[in-house]
N, C-alpha and C. Protein backbone atom coordinates (compact mmCIF):
# COMPACT_ATOMS: atom_id res chain seq x y z
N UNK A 1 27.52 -40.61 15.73
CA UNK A 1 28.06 -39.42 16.31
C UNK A 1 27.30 -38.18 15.85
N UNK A 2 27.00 -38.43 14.76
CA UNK A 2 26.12 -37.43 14.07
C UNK A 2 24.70 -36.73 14.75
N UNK A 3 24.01 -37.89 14.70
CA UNK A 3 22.88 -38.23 15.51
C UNK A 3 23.09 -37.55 16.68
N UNK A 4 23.84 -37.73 17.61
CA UNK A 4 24.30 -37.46 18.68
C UNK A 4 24.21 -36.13 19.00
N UNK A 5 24.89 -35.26 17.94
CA UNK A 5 25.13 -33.90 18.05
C UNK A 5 23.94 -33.23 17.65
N UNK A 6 23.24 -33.42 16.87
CA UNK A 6 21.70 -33.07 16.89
C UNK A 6 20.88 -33.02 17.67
N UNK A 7 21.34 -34.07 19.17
CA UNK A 7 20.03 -34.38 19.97
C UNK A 7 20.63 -33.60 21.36
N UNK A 8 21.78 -33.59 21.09
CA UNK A 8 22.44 -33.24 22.45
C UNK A 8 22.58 -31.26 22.53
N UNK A 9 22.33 -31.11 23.51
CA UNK A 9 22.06 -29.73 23.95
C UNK A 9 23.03 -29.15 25.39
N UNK A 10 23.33 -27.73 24.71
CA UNK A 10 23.67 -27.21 26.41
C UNK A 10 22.78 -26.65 27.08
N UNK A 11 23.39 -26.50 28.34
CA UNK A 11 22.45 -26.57 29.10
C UNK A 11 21.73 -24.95 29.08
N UNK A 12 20.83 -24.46 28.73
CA UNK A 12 20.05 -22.97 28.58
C UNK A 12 19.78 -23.02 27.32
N UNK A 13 19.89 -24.15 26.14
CA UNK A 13 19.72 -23.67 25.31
C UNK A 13 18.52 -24.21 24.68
N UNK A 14 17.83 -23.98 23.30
CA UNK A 14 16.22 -24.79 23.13
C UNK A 14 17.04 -25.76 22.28
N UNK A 15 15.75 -27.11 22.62
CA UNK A 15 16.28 -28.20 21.58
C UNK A 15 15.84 -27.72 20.29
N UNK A 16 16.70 -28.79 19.12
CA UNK A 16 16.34 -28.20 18.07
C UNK A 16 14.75 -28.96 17.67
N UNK A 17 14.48 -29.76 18.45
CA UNK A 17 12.97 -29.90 17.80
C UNK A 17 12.12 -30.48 18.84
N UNK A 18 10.78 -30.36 19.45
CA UNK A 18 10.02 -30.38 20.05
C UNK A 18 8.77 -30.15 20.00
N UNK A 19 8.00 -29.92 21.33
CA UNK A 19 6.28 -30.43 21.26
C UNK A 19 5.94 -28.73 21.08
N UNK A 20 4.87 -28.65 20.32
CA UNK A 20 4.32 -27.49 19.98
C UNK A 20 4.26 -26.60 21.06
N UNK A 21 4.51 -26.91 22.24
CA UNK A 21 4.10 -25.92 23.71
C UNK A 21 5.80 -25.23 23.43
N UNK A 22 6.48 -25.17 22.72
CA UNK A 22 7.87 -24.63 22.84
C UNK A 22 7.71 -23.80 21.91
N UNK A 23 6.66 -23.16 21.37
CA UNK A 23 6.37 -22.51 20.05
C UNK A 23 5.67 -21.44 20.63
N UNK A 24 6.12 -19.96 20.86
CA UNK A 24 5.67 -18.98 21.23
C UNK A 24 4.41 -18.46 20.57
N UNK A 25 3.25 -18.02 20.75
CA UNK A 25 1.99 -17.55 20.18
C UNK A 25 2.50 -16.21 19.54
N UNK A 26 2.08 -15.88 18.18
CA UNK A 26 2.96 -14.61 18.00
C UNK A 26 0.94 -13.62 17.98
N UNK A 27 1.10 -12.58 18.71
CA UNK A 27 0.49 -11.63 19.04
C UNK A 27 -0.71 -11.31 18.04
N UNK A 28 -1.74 -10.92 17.55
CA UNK A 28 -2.25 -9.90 16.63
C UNK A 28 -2.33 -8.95 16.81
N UNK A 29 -2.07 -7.99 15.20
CA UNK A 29 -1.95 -7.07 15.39
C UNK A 29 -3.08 -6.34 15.74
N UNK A 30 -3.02 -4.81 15.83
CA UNK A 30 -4.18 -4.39 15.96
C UNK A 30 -5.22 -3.58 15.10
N UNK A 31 -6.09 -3.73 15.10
CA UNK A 31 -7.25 -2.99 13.92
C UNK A 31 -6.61 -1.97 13.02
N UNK A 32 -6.59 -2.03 11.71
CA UNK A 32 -6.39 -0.82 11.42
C UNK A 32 -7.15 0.42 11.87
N UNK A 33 -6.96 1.82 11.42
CA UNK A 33 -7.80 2.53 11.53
C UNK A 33 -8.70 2.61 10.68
N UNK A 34 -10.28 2.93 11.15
CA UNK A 34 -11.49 2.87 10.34
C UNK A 34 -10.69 4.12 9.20
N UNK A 35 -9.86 5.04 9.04
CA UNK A 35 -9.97 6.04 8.12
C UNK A 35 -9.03 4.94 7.28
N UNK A 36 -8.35 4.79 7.63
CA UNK A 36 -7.03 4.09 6.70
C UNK A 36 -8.31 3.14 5.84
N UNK A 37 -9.01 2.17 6.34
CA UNK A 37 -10.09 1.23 5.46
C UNK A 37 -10.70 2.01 4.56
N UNK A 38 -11.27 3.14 4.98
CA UNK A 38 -11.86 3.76 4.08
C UNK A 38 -11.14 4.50 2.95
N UNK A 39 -9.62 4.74 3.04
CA UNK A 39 -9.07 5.14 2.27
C UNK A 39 -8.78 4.15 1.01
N UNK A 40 -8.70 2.76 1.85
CA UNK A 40 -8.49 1.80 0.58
C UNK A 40 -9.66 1.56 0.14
N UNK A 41 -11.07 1.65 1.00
CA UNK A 41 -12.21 1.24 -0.27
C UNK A 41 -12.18 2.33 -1.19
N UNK A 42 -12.17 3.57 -1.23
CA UNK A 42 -11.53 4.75 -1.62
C UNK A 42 -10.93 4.48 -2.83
N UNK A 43 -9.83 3.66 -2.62
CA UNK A 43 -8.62 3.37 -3.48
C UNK A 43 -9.54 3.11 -4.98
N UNK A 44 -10.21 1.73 -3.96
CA UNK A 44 -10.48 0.38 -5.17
C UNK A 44 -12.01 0.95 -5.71
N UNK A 45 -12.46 1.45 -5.45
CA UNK A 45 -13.64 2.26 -6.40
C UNK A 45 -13.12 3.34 -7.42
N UNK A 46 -11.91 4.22 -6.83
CA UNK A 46 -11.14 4.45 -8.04
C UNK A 46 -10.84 3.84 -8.97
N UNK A 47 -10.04 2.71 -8.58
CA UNK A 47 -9.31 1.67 -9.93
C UNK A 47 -10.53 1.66 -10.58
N UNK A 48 -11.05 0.64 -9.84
CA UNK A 48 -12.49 0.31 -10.85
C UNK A 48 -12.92 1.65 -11.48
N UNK A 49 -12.93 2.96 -11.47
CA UNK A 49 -13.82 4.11 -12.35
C UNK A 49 -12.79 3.88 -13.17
N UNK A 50 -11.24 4.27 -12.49
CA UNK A 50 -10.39 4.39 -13.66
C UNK A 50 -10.29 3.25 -15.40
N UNK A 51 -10.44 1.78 -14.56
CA UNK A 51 -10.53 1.02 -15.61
C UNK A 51 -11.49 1.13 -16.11
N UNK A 52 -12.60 1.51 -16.22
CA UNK A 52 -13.84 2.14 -17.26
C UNK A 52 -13.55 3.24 -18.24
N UNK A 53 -12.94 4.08 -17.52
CA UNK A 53 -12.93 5.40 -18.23
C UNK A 53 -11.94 5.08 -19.80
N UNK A 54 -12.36 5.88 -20.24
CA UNK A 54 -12.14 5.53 -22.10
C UNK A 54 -10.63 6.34 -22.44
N UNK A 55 -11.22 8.09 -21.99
CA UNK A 55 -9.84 9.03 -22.35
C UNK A 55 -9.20 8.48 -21.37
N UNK A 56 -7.64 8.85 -22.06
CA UNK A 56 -6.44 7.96 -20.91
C UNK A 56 -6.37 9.21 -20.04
N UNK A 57 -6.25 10.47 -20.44
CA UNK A 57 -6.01 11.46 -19.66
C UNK A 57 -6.60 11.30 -18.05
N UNK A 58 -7.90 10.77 -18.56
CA UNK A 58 -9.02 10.96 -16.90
C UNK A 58 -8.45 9.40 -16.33
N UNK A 59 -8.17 8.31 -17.09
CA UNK A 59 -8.10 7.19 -16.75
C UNK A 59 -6.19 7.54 -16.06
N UNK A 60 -5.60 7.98 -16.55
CA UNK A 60 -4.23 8.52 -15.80
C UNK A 60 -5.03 9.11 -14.23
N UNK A 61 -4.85 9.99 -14.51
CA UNK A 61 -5.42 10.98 -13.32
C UNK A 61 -6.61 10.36 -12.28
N UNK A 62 -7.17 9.74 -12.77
CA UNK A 62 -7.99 8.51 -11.36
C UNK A 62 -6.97 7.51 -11.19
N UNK A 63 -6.76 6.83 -11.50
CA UNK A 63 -5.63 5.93 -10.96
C UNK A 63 -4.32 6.38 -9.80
N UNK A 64 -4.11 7.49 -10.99
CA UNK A 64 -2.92 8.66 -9.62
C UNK A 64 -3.37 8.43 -8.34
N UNK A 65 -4.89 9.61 -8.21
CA UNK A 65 -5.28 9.05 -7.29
C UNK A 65 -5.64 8.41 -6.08
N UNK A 66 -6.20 7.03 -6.77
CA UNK A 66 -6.32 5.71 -6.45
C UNK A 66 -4.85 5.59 -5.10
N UNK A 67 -3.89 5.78 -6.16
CA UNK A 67 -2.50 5.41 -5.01
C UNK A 67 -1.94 6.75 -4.35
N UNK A 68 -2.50 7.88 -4.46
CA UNK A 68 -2.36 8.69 -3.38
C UNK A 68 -3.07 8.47 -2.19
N UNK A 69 -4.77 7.66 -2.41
CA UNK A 69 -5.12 6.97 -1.21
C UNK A 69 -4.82 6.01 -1.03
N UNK A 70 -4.24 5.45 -1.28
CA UNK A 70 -3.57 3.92 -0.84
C UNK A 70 -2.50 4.49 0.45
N UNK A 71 -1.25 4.95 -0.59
CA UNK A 71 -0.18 5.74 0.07
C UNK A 71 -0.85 6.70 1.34
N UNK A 72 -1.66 7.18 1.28
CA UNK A 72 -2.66 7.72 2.81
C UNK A 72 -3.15 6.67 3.42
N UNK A 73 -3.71 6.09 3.08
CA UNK A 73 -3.91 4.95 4.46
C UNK A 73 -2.98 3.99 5.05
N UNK A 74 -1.42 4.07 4.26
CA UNK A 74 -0.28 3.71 5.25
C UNK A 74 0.03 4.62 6.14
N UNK A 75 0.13 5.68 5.44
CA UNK A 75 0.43 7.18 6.47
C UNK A 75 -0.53 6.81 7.67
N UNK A 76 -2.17 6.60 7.24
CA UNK A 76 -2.76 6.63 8.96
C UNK A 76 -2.43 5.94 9.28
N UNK A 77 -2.06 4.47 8.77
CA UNK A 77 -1.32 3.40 10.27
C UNK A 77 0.07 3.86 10.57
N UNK A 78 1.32 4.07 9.57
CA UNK A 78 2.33 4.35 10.40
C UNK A 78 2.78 5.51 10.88
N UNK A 79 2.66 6.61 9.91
CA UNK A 79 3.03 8.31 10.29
C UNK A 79 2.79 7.94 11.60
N UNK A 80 3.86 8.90 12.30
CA UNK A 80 3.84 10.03 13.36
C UNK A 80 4.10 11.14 13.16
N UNK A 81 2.79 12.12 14.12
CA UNK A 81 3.17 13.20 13.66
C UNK A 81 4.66 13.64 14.47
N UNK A 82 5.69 14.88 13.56
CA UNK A 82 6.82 15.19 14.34
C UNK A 82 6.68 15.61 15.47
N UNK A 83 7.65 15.85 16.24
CA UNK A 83 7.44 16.26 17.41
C UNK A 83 7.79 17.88 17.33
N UNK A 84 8.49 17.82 16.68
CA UNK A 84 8.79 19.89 16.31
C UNK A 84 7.24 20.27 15.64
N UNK A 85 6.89 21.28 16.36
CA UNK A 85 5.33 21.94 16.37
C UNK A 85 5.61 23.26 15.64
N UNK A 86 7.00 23.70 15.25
CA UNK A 86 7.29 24.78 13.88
C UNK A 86 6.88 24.09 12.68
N UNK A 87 6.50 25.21 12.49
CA UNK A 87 5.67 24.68 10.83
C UNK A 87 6.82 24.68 10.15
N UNK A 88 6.78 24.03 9.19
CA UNK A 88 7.60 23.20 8.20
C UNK A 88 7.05 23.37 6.78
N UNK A 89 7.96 23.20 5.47
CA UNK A 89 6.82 23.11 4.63
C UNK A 89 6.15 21.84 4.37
N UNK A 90 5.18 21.61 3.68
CA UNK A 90 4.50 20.72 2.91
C UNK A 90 4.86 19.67 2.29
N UNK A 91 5.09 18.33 3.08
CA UNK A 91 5.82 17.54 2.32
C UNK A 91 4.39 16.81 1.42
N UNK A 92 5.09 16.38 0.13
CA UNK A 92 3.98 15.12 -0.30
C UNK A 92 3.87 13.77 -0.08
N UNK A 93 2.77 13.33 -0.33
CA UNK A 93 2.89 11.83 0.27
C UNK A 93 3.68 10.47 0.08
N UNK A 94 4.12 11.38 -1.15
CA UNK A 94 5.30 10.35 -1.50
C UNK A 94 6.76 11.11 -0.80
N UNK A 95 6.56 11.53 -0.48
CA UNK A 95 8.28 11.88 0.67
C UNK A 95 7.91 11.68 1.82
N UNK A 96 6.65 11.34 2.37
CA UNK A 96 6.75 11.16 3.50
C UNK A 96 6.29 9.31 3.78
N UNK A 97 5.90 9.00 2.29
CA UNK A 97 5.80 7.30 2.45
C UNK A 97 7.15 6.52 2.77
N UNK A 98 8.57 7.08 2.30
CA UNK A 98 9.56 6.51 2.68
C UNK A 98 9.75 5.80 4.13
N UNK A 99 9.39 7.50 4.77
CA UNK A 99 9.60 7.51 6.06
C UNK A 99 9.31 6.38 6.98
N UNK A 100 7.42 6.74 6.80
CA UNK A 100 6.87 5.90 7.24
C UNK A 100 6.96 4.33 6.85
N UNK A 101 6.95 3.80 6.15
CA UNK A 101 7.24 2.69 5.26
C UNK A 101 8.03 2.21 4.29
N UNK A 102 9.22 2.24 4.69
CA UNK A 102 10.47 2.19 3.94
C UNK A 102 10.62 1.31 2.70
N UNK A 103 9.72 -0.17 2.52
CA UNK A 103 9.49 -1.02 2.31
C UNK A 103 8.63 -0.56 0.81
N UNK A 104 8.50 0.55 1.06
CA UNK A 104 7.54 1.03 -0.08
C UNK A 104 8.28 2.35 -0.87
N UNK A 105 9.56 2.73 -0.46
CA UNK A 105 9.98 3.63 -1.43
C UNK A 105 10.59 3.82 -2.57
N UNK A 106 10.42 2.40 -3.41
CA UNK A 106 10.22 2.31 -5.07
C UNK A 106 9.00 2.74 -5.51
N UNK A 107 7.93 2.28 -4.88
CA UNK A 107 6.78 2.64 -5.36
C UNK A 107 6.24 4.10 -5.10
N UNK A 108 7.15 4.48 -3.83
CA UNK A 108 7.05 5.60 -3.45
C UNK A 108 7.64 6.58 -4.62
N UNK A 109 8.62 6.13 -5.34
CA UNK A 109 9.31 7.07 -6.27
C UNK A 109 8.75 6.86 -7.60
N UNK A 110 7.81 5.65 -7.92
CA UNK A 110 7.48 5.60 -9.00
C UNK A 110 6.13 6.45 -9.29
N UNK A 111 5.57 6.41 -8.30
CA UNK A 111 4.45 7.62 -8.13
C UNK A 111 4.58 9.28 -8.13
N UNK A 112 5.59 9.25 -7.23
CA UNK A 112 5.93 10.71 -7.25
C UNK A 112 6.64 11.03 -8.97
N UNK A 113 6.82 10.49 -10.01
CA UNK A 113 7.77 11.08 -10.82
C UNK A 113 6.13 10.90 -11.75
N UNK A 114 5.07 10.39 -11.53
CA UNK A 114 4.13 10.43 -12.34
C UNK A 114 3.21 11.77 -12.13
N UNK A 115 3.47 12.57 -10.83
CA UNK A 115 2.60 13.52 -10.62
C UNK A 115 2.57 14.41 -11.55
N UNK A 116 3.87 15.15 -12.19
CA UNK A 116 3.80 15.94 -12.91
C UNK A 116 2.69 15.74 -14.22
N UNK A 117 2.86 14.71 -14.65
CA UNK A 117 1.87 13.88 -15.56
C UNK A 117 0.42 13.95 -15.26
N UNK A 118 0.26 13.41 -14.39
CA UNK A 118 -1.36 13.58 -13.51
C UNK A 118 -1.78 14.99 -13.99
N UNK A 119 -0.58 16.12 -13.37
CA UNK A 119 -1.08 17.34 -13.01
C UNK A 119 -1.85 17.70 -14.73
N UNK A 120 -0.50 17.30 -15.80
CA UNK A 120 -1.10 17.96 -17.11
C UNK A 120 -2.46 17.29 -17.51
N UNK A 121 -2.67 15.77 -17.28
CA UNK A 121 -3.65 14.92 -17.71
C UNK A 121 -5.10 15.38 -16.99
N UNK A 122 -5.20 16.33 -15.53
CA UNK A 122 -5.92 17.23 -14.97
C UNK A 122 -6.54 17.95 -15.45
N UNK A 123 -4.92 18.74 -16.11
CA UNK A 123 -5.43 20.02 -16.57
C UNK A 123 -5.84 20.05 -18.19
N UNK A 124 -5.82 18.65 -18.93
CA UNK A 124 -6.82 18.05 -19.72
C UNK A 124 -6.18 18.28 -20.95
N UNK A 125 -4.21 18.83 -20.86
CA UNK A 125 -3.77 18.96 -22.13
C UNK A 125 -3.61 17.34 -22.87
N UNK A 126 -3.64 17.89 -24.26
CA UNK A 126 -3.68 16.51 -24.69
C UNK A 126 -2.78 15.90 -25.05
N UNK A 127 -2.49 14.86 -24.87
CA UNK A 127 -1.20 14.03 -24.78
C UNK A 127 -0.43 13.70 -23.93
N UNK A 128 -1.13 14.36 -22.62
CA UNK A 128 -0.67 14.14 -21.51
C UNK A 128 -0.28 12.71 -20.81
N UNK A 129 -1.13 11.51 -21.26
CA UNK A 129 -1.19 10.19 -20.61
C UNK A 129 -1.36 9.54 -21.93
N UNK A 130 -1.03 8.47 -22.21
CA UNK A 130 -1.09 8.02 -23.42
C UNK A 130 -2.06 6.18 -22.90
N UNK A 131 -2.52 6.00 -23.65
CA UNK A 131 -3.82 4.67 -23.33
C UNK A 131 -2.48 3.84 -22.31
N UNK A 132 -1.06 3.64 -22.99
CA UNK A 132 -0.25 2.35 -22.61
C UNK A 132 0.24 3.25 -21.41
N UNK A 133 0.33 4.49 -20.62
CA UNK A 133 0.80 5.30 -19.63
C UNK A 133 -0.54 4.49 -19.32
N UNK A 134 -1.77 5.03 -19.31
CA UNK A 134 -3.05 5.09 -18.36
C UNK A 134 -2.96 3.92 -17.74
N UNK A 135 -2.93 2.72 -19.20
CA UNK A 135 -2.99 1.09 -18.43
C UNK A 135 -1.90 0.61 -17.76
N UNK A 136 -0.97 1.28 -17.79
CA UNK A 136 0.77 0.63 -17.00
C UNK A 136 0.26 1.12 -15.62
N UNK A 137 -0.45 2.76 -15.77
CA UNK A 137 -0.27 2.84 -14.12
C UNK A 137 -1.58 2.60 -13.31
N UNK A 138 -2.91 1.80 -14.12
CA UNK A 138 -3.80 1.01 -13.58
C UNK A 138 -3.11 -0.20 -12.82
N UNK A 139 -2.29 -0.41 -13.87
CA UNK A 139 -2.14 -2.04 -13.21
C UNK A 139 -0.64 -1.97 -12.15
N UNK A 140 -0.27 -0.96 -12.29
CA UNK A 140 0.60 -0.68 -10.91
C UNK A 140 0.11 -0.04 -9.48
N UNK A 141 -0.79 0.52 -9.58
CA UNK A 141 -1.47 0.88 -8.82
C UNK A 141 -2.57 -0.10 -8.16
N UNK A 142 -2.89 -0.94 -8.82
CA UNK A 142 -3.73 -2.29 -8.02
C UNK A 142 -2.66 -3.32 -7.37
N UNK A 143 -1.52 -3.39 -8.11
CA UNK A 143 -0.24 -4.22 -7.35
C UNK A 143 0.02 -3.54 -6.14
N UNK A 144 0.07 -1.80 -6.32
CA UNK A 144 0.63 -1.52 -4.90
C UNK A 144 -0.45 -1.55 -4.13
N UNK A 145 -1.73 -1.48 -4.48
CA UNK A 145 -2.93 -1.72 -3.23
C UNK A 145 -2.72 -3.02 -2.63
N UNK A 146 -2.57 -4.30 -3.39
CA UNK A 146 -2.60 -5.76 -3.17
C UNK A 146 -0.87 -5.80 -2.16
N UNK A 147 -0.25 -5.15 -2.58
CA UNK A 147 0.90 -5.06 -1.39
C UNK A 147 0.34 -4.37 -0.10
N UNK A 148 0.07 -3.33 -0.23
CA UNK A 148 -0.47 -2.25 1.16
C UNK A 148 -1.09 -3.20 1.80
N UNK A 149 -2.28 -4.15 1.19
CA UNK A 149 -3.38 -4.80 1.82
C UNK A 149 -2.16 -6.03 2.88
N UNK A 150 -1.56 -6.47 2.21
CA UNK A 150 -0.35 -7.38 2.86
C UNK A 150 0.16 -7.05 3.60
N UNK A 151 0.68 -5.89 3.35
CA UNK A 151 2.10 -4.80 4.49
C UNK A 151 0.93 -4.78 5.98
N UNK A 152 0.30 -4.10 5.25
CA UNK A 152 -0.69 -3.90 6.81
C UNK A 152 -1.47 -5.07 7.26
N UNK A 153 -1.65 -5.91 6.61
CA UNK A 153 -2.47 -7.31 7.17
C UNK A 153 -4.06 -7.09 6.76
N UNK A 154 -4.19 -6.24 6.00
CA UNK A 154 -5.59 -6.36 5.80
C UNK A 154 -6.35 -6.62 4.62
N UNK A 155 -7.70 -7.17 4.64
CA UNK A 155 -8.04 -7.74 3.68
C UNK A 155 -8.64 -6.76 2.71
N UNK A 156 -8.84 -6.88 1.90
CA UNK A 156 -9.12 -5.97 0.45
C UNK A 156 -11.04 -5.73 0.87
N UNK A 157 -11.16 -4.54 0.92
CA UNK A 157 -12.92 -4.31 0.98
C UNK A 157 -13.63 -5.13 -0.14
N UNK A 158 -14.54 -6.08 0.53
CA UNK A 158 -15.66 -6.68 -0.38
C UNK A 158 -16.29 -5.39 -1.55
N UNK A 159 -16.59 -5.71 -2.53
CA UNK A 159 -17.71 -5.13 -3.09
C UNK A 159 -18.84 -5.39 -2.46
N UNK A 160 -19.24 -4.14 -2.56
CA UNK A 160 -20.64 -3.55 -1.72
C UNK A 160 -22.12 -5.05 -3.39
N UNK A 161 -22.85 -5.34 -2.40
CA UNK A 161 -24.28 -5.84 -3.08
C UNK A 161 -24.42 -5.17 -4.21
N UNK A 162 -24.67 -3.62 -4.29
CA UNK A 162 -25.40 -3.04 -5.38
C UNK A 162 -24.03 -3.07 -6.63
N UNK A 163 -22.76 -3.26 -5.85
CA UNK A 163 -22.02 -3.44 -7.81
C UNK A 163 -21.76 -4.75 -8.51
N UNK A 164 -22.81 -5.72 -7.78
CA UNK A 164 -22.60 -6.95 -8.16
C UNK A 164 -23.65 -6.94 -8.95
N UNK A 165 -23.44 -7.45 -10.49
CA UNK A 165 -24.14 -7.52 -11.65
C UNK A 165 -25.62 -8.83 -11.37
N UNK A 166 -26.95 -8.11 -11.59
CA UNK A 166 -27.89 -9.28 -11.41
C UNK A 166 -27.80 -10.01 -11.98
């Protein structure tokens, strides 16, 4: 009886198992934009300076960064611009990553509460970023690239020939 009810169907409805032709093709998406790519090779030549750099201050403050272009090349695939053409003020990219990408507004908030930080580690006071700040937000900032690269479907830019060691 069991059996039975598994195989048996009404009438409009799909069986529960069948020949691959009952399996809809799901679409691809479409290209990112060439700026959005360039924002993430952008990104990842940051990381990489940042993980070189010695003072945490500069190694903070490239990394920042790093995921302010990340966080911009979601903006070029999803932002729209508003439709109200009154100027508005200035949002930052982390209030407007929610928007666009909802999916991202932890990371969206974990960035924005680091700016203030950035700003002092900029402006080169000392103590601004501490080595274990610099390296926490290296290695959060390559997680949220390796997500972005996912969210949007795209693959992480090769290294270019000339930074490959002879």
């Amino acid at each position: 009886m069991v059996a039975n009810a598994r195989t048996r169907r009404t009438a409009g409805t799909a069986p529960v198992s069948g020949p691959p032709s009952d399996i809809h093709p799901v679409t691809r998406r479409a290209p990112a934009p060439p700026a959005a790519l360039d924002l993430l090779a952008q990104a990842h030549t940051g990381l990489a300076e940042a993980a070189a750099l010695e003072a945490p201050n500069e190694r903070y403050a490239t990394a920042h960064l790093a995921a302010l272009r990340v966080a911009a090349a979601v903006l070029a695939v999803r932002a729209h611009p508003e439709a109200d053409h009154r100027r508005k003020r200035i949002r930052s990219a982390w209030e407007v990553l929610p928007e666009a990408a909802p999916e991202l507004a932890e990371w969206s908030a974990l960035f924005a509460s680091g700016a203030a930080r950035r700003a002092r580690a900029e402006a080169g006071i000392t103590g601004a970023a501490t080595d274990r700040d610099a390296d926490d937000l290296v290695r959060a900032v390559s997680m949220f690239a390796r997500i972005v690269e996912r969210l949007l479907a795209l693959q992480a830019p090769l290294p270019s020939a000339a930074a490959e060691p002879a």
